[in-house]
C-alpha atoms as a PDB file:
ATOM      1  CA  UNK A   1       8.944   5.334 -14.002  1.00  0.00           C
ATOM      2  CA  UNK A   2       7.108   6.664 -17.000  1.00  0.00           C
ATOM      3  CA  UNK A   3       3.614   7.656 -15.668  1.00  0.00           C
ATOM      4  CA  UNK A   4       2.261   7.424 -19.596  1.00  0.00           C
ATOM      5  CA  UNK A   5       2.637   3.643 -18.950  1.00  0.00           C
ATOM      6  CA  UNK A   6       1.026   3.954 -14.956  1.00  0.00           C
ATOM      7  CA  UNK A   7      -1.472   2.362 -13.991  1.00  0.00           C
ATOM      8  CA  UNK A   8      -2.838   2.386 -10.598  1.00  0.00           C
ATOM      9  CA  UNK A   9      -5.555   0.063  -8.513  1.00  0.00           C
ATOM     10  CA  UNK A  10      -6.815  -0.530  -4.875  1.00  0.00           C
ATOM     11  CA  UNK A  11      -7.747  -3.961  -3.946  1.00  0.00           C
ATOM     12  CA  UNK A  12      -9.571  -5.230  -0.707  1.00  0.00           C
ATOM     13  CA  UNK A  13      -8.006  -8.453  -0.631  1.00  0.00           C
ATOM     14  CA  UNK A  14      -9.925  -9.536   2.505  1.00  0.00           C
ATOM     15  CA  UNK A  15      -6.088 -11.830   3.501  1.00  0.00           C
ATOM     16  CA  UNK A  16      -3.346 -12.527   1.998  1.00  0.00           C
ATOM     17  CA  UNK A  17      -1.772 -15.313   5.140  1.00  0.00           C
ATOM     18  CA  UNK A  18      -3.105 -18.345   2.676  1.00  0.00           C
ATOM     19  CA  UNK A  19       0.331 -19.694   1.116  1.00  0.00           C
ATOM     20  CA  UNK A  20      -0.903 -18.959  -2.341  1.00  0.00           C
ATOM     21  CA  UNK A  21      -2.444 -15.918  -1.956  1.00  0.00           C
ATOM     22  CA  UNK A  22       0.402 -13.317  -2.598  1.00  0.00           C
ATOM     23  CA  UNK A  23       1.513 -15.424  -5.730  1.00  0.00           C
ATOM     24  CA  UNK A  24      -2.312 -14.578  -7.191  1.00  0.00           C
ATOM     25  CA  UNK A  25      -2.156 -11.074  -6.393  1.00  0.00           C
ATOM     26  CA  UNK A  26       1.022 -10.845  -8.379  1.00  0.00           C
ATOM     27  CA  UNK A  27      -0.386 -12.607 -11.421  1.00  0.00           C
ATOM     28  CA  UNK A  28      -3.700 -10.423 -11.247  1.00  0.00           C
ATOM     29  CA  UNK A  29      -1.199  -7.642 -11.337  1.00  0.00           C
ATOM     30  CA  UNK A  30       0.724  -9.098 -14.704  1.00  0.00           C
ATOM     31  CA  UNK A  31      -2.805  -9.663 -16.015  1.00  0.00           C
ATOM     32  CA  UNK A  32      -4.306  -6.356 -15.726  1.00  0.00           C
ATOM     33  CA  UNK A  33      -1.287  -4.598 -16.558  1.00  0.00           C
ATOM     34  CA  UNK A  34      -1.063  -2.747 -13.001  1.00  0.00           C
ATOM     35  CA  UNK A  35       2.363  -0.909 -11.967  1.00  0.00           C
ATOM     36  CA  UNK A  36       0.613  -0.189  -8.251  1.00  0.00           C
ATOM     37  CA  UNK A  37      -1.937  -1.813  -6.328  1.00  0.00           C
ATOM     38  CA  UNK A  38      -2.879  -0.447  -3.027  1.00  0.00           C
ATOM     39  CA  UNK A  39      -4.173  -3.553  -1.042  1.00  0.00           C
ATOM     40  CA  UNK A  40      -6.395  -3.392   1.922  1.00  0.00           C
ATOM     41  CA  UNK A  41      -7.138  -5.714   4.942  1.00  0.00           C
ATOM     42  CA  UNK A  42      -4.334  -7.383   3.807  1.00  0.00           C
ATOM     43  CA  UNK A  43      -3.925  -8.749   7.794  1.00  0.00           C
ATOM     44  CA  UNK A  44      -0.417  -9.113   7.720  1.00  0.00           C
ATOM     45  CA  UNK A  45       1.733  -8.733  11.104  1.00  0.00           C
ATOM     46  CA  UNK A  46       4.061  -5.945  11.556  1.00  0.00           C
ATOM     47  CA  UNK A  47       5.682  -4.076   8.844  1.00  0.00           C
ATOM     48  CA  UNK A  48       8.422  -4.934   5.892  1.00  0.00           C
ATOM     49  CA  UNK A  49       8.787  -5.806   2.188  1.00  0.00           C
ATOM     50  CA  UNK A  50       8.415  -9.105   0.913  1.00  0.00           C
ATOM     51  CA  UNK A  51       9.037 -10.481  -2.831  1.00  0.00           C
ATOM     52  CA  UNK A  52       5.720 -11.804  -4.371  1.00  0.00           C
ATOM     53  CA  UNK A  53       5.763 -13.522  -7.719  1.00  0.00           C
ATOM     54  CA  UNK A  54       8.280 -13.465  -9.756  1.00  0.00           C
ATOM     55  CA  UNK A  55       9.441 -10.169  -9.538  1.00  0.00           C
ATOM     56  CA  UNK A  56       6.873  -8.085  -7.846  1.00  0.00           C
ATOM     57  CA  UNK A  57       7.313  -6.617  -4.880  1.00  0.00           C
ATOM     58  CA  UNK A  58       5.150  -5.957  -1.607  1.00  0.00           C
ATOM     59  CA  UNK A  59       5.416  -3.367   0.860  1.00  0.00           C
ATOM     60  CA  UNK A  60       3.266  -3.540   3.900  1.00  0.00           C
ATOM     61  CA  UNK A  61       2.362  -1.965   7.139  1.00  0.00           C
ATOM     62  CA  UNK A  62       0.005  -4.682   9.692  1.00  0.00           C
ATOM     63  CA  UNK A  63      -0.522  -4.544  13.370  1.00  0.00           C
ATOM     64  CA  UNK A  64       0.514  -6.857  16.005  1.00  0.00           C
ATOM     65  CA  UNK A  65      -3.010  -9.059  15.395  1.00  0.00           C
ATOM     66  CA  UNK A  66      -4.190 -10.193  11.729  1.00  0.00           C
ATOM     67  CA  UNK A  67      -6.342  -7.558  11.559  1.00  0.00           C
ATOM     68  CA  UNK A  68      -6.969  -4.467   9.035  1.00  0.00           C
ATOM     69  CA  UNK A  69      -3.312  -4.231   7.010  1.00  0.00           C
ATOM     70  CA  UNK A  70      -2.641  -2.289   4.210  1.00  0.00           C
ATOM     71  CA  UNK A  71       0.107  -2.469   1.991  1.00  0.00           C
ATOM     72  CA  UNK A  72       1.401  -1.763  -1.754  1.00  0.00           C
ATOM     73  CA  UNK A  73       1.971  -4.331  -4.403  1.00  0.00           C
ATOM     74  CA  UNK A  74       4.067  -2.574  -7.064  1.00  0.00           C
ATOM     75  CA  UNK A  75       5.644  -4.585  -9.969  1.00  0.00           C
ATOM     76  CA  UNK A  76       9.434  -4.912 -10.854  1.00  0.00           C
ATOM     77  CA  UNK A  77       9.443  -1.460 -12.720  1.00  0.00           C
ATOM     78  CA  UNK A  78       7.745   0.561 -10.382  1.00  0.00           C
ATOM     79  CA  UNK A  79       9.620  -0.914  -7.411  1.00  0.00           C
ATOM     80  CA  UNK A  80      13.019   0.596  -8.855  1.00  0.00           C
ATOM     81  CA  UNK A  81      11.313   3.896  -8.510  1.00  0.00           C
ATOM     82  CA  UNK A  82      10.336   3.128  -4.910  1.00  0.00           C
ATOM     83  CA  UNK A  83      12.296   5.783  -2.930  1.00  0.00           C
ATOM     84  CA  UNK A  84      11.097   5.014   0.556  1.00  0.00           C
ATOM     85  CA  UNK A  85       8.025   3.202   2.197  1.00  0.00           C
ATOM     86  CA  UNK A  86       6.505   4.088   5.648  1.00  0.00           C
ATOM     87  CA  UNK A  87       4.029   2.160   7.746  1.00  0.00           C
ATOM     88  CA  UNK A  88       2.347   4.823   9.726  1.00  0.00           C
ATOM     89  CA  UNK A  89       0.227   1.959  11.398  1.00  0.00           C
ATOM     90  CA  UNK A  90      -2.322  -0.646  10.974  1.00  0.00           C
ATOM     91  CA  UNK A  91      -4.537   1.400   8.620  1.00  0.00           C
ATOM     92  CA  UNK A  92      -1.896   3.716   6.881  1.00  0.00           C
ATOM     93  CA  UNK A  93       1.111   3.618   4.830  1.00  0.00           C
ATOM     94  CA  UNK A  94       3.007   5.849   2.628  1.00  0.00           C
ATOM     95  CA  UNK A  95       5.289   5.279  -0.578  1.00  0.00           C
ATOM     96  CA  UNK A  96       7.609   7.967  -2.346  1.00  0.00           C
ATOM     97  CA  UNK A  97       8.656   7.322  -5.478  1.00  0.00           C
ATOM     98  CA  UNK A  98      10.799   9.244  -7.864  1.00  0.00           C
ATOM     99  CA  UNK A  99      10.057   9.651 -11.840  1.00  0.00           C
ATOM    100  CA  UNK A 100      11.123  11.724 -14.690  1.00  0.00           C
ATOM    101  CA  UNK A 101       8.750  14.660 -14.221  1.00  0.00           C
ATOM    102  CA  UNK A 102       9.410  14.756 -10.029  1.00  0.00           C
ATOM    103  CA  UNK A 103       8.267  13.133  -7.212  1.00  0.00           C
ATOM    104  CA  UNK A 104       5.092  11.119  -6.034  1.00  0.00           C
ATOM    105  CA  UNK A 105       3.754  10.054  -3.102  1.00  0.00           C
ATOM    106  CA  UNK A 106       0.943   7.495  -2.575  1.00  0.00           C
ATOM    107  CA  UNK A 107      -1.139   6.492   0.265  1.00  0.00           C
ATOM    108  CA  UNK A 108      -2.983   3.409   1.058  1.00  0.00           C
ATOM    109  CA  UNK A 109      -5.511   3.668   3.844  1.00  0.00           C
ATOM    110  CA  UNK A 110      -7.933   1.708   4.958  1.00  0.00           C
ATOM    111  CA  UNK A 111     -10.694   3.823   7.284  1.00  0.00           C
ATOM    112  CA  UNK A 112     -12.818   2.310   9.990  1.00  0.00           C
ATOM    113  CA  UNK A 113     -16.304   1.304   8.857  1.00  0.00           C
ATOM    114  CA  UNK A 114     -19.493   3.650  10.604  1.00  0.00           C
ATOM    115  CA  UNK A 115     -19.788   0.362  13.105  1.00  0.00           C
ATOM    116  CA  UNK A 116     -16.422   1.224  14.601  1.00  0.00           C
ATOM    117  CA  UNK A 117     -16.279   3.298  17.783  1.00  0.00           C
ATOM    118  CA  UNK A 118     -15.776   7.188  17.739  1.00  0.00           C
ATOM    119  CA  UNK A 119     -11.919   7.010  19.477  1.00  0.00           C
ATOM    120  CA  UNK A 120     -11.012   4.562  16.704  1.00  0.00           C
ATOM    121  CA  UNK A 121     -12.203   6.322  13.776  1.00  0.00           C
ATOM    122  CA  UNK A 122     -10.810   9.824  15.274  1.00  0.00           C
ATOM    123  CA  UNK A 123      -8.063   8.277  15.948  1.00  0.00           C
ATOM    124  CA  UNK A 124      -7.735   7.038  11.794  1.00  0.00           C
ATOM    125  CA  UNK A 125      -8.306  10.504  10.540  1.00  0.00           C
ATOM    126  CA  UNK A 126      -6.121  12.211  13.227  1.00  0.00           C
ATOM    127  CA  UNK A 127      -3.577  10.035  11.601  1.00  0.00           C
ATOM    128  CA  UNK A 128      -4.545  10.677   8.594  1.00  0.00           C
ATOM    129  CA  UNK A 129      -4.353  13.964   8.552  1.00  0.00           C
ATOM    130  CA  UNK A 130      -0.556  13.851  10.158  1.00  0.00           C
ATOM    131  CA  UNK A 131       0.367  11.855   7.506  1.00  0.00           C
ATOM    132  CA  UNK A 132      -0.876  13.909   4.586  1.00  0.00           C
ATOM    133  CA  UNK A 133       0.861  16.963   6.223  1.00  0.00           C
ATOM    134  CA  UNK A 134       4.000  15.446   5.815  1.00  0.00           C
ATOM    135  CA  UNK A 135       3.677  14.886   2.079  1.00  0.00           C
ATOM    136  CA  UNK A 136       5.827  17.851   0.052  1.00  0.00           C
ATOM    137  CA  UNK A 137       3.921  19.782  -2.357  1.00  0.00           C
ATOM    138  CA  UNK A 138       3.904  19.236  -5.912  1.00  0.00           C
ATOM    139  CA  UNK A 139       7.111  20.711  -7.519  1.00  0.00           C
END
């Protein structure tokens, strides 16, 4: 992965359980020339890796209802340098990836809005915070 040629987005996709959905996020992709995407309320079930498009790929982390979601959509170049995804839970996941110059991490969160109550937002951040402990330093 040559990070001269990197070019990173977030996207609240509000779904993406309509059949044609993941197909337009992977042309949007193409079109704007994105290598990674970190989508939000994507409010897909449970956790895995799916094929979108052609040859993009999408790594996700959902909860047991279609709610929240996050997940990374990461086209065919960027997914050979995908070294490991992990979906912490509903609101979190992380991605290593491995490039000429080292090591990266990304991760795609999605926080509770003010309206949620205080357990569920403390609970986010206390994840949050676990999961950015666990990411090695910059070497």
């Amino acid at each position: 992965m040559d990070r001269r040629g990197l070019r990173i987005a977030t996207w609240n996709v509000l779904s993406l359980n309509a059949p044609a959905s993941k197909n337009l996020l992977s042309e949007e992709l193409r079109k704007n020339k994105v290598s990674i995407a970190g989508v939000t309320e994507a409010r897909l079930t449970g956790s895995g890796e799916e094929r979108i498009g052609n040859s993009d790929s999408l790594p996700w982390s959902g909860g047991s209802s279609r709610r929240n979601g996050v997940g990374l959509a990461l086209n065919s170049l960027t997914r050979k340098a995908l070294l490991l995804h992990e979906a912490v839970s509903d609101r979190l996941m992380k991605a290593r990836f491995g490039q000429k110059h080292g090591k990266m991490t990304v991760i795609v969160c999605c926080a509770p809005t003010n309206n949620s109550d205080d357990a569920t937002k403390e609970d986010f951040y206390s994840a949050l915070s676990r999961c950015l402990a666990t990411v090695p330093p910059m070497i």
